[in-house]
C-alpha atoms as a PDB file:
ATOM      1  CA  UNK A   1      31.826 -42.612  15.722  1.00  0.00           C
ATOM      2  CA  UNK A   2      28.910 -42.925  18.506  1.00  0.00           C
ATOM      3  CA  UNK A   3      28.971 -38.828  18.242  1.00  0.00           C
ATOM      4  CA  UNK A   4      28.339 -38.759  14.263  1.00  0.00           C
ATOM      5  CA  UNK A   5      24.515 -40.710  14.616  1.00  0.00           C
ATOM      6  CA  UNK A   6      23.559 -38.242  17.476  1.00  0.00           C
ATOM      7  CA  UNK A   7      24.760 -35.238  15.471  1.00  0.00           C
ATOM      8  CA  UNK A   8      23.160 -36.279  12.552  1.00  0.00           C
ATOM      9  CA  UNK A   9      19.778 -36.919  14.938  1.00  0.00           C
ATOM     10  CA  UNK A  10      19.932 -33.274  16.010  1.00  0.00           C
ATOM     11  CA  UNK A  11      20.281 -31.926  12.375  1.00  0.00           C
ATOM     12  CA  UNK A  12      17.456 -33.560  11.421  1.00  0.00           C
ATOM     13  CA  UNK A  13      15.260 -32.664  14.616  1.00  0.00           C
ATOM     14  CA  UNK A  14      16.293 -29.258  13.817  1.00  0.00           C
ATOM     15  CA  UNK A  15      15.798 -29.452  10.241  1.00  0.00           C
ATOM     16  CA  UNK A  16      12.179 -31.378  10.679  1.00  0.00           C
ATOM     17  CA  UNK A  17      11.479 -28.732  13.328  1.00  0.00           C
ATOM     18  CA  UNK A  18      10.987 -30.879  15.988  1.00  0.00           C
ATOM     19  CA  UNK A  19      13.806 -29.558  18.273  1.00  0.00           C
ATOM     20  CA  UNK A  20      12.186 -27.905  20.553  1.00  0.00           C
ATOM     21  CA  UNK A  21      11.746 -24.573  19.766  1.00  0.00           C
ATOM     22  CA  UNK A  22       8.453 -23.618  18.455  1.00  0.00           C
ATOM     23  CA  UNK A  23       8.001 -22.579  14.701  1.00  0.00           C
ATOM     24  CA  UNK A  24       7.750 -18.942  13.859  1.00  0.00           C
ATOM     25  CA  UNK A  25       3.811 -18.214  13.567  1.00  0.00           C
ATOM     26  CA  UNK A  26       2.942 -16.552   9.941  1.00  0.00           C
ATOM     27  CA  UNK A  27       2.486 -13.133   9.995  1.00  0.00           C
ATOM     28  CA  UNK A  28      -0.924 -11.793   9.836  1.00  0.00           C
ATOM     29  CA  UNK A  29      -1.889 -11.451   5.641  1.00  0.00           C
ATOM     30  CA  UNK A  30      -1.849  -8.382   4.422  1.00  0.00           C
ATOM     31  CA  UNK A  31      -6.009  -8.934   4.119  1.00  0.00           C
ATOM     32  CA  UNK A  32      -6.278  -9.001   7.941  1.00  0.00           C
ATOM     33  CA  UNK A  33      -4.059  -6.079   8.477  1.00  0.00           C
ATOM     34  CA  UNK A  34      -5.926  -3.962   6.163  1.00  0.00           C
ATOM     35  CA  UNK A  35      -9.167  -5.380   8.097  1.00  0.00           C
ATOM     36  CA  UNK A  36      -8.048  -4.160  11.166  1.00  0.00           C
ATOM     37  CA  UNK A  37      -7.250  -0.295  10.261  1.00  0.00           C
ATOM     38  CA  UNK A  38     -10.899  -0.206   8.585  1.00  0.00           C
ATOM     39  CA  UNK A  39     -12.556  -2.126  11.627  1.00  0.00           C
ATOM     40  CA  UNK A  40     -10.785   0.222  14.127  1.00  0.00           C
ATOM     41  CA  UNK A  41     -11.367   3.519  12.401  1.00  0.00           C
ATOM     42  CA  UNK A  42     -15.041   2.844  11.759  1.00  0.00           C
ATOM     43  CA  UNK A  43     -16.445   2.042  14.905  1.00  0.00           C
ATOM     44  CA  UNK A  44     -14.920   5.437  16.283  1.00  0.00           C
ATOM     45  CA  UNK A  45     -16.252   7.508  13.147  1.00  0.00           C
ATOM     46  CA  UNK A  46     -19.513   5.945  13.486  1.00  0.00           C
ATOM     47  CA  UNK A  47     -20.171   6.353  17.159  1.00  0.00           C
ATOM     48  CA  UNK A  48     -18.864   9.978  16.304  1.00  0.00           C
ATOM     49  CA  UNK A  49     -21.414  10.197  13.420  1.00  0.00           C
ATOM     50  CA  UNK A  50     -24.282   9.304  15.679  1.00  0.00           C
ATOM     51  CA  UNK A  51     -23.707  11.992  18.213  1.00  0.00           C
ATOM     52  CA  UNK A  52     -23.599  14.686  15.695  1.00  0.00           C
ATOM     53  CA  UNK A  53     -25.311  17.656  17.243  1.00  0.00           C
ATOM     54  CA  UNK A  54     -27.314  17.757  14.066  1.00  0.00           C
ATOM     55  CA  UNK A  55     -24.377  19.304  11.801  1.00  0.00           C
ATOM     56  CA  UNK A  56     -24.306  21.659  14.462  1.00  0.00           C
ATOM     57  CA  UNK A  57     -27.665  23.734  13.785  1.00  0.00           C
ATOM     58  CA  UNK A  58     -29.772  24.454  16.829  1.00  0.00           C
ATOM     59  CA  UNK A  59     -27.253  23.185  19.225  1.00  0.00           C
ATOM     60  CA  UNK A  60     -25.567  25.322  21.790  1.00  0.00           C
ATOM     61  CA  UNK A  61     -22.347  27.516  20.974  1.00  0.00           C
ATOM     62  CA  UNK A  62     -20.234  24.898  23.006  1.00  0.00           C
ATOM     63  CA  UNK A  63     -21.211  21.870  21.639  1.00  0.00           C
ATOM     64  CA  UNK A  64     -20.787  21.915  18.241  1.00  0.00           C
ATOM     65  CA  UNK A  65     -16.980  23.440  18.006  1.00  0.00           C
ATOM     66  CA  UNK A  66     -16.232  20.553  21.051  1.00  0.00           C
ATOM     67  CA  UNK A  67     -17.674  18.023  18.593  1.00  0.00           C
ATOM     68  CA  UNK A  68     -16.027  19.199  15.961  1.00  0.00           C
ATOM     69  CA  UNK A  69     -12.748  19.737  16.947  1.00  0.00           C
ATOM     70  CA  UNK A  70     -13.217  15.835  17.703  1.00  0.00           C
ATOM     71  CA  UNK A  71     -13.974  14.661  14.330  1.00  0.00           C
ATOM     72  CA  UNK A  72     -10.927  16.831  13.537  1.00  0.00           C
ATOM     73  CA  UNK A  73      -8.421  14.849  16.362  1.00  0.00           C
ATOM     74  CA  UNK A  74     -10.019  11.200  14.548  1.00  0.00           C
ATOM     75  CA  UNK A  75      -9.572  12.783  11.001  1.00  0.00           C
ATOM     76  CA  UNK A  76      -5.714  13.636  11.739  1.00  0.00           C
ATOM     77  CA  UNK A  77      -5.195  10.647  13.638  1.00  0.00           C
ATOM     78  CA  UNK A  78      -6.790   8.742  10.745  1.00  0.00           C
ATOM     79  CA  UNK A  79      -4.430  10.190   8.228  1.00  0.00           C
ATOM     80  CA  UNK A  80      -1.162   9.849  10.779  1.00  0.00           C
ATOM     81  CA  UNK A  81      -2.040   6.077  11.204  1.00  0.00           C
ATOM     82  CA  UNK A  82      -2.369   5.250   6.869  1.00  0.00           C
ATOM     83  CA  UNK A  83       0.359   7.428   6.551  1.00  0.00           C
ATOM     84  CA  UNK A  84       2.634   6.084   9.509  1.00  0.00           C
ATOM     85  CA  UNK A  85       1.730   2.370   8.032  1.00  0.00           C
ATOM     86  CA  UNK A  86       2.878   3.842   4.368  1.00  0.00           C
ATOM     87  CA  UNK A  87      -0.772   2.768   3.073  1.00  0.00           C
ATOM     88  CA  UNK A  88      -1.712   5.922   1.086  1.00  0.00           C
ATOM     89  CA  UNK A  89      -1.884   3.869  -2.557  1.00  0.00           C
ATOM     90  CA  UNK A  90      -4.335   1.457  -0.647  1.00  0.00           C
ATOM     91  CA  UNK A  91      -6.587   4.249   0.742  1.00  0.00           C
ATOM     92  CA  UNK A  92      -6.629   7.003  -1.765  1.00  0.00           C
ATOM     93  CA  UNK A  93     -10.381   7.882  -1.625  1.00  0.00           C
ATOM     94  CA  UNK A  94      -9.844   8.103   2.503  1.00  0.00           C
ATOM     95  CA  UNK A  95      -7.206  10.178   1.983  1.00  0.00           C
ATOM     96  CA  UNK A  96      -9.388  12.575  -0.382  1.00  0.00           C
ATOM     97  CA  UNK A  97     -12.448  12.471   2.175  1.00  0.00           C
ATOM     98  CA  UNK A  98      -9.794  13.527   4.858  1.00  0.00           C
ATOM     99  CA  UNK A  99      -8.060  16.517   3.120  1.00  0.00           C
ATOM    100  CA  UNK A 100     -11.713  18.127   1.982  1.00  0.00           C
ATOM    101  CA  UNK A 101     -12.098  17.854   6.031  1.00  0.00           C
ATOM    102  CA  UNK A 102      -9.276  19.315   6.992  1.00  0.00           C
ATOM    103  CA  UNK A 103      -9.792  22.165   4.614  1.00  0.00           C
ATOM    104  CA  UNK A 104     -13.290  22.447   5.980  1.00  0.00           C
ATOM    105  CA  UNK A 105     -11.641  22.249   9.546  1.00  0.00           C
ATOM    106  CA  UNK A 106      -8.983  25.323   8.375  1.00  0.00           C
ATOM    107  CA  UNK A 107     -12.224  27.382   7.199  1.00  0.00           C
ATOM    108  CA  UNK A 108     -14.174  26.815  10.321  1.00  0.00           C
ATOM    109  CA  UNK A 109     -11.194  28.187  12.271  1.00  0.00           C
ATOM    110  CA  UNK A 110     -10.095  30.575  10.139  1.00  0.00           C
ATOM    111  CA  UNK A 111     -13.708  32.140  10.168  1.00  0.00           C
ATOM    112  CA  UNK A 112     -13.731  31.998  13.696  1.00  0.00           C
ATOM    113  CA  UNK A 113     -17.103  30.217  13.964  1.00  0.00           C
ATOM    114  CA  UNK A 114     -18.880  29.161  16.819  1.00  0.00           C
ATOM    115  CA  UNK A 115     -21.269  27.113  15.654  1.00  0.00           C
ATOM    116  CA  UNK A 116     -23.155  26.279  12.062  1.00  0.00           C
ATOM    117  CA  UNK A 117     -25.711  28.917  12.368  1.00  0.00           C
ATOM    118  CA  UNK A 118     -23.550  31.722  13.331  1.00  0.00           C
ATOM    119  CA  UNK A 119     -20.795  33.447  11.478  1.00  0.00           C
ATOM    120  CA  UNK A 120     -22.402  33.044   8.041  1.00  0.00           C
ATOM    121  CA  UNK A 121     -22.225  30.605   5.467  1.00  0.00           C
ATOM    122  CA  UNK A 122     -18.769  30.049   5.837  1.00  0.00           C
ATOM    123  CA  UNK A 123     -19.272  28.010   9.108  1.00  0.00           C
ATOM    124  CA  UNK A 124     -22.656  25.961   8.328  1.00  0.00           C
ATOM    125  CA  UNK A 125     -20.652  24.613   5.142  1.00  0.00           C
ATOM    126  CA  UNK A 126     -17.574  23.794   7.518  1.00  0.00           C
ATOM    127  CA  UNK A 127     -19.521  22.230   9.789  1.00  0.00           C
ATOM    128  CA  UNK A 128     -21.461  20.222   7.653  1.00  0.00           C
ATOM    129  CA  UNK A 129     -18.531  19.066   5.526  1.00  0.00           C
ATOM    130  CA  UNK A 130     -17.056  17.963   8.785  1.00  0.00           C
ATOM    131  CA  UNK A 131     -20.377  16.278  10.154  1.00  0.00           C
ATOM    132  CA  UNK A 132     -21.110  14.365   6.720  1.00  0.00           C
ATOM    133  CA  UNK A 133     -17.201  13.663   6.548  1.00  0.00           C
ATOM    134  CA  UNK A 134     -17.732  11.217   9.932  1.00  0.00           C
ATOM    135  CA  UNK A 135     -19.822   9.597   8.201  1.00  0.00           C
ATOM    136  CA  UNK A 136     -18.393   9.143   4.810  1.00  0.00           C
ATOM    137  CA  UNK A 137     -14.838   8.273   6.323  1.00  0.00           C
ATOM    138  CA  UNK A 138     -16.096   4.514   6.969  1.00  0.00           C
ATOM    139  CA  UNK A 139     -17.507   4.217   3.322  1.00  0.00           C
ATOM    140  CA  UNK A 140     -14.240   5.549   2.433  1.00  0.00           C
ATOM    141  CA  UNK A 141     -12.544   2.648   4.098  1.00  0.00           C
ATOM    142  CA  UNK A 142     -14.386  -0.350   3.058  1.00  0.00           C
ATOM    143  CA  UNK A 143     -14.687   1.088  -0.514  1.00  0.00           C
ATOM    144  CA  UNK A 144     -10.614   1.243  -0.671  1.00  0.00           C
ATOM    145  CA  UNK A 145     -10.295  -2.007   0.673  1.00  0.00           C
ATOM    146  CA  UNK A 146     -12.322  -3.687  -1.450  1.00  0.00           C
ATOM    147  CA  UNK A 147     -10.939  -2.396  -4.230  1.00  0.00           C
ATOM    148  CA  UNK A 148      -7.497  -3.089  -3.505  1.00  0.00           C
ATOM    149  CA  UNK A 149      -8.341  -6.523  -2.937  1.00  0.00           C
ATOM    150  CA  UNK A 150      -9.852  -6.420  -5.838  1.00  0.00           C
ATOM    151  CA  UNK A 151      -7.028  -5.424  -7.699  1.00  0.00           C
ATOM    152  CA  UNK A 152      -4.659  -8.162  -6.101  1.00  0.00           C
ATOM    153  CA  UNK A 153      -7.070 -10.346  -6.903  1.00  0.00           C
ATOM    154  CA  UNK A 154      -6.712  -9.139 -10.429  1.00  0.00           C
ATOM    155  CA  UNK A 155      -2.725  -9.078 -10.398  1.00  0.00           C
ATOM    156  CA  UNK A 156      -2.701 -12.480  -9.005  1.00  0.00           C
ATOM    157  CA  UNK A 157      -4.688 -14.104 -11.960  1.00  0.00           C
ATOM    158  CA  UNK A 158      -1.779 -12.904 -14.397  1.00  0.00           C
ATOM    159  CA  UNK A 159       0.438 -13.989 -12.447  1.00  0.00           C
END
């Protein structure tokens, strides 16, 4: 009989959650992960943005393919990470601003260019697709975001 009241103590410490163990933490909202992949992403873009050799017009033959052949690595790792996380319905405008990139990025290379002002009109629309691109990709972002909260928001009210 002395065994039932302790049992019955441990139940409820367990059951209370005051046995000891700690309580699982919440998972992060789905607000604060989408947060993160636009805060990540844009700070790289931007910084990328900014040292644009001038959509690659006047600059010499090496810098502008280096440059952007690095907008191209954060554009495919951009579209790996939304894609690797399944978020492709929350970032459909990113997604769009990425592919007319990449197709820019297959012209470039396909033309052989070495730079915006050489190689014909081919490259200096490639390369200034690509350059406008880094900076579009954060508007991208923050505009899908905000409108998929915006349309939880909206599911949640009829709900």
């Amino acid at each position: 009989m002395k065994r039932l009241p302790a049992a019955v103590a441990v139940v409820l410490l367990v059951l209370t959650g005051c046995g000891g163990e700690p309580e699982p933490k919440p998972e992060p909202s789905a607000t604060a992960a989408r947060a993160k992949l636009s805060e990540a992403w844009t700070e790289k873009f931007e910084v990328s943005a900014r040292e644009s050799p001038y959509n690659c017009v006047n600059v010499t033959r090496e810098e502008c393919p280096e440059w952007l052949a690095h907008v191209r690595t954060l554009t495919r790792d951009l579209e790996k990470a939304i894609e690797d996380q399944r978020l492709e319905r929350r970032y459909p405008e990113t997604l769009k601003q990425v592919r007319t990139m990449e197709r820019a990025s297959d012209v470039y290379g396909d033309a052989e260019c070495e730079g915006a002002s050489e190689g014909g009109p081919d490259c200096s629309h490639s390369a200034q697709t690509l350059a406008n691109g880094a900076s579009l990709v954060p508007l991208m972002l923050r505009q899908d975001e905000l409108r998929y909260e915006l349309d939880e928001l909206r599911g949640n009210e009829h709900t």
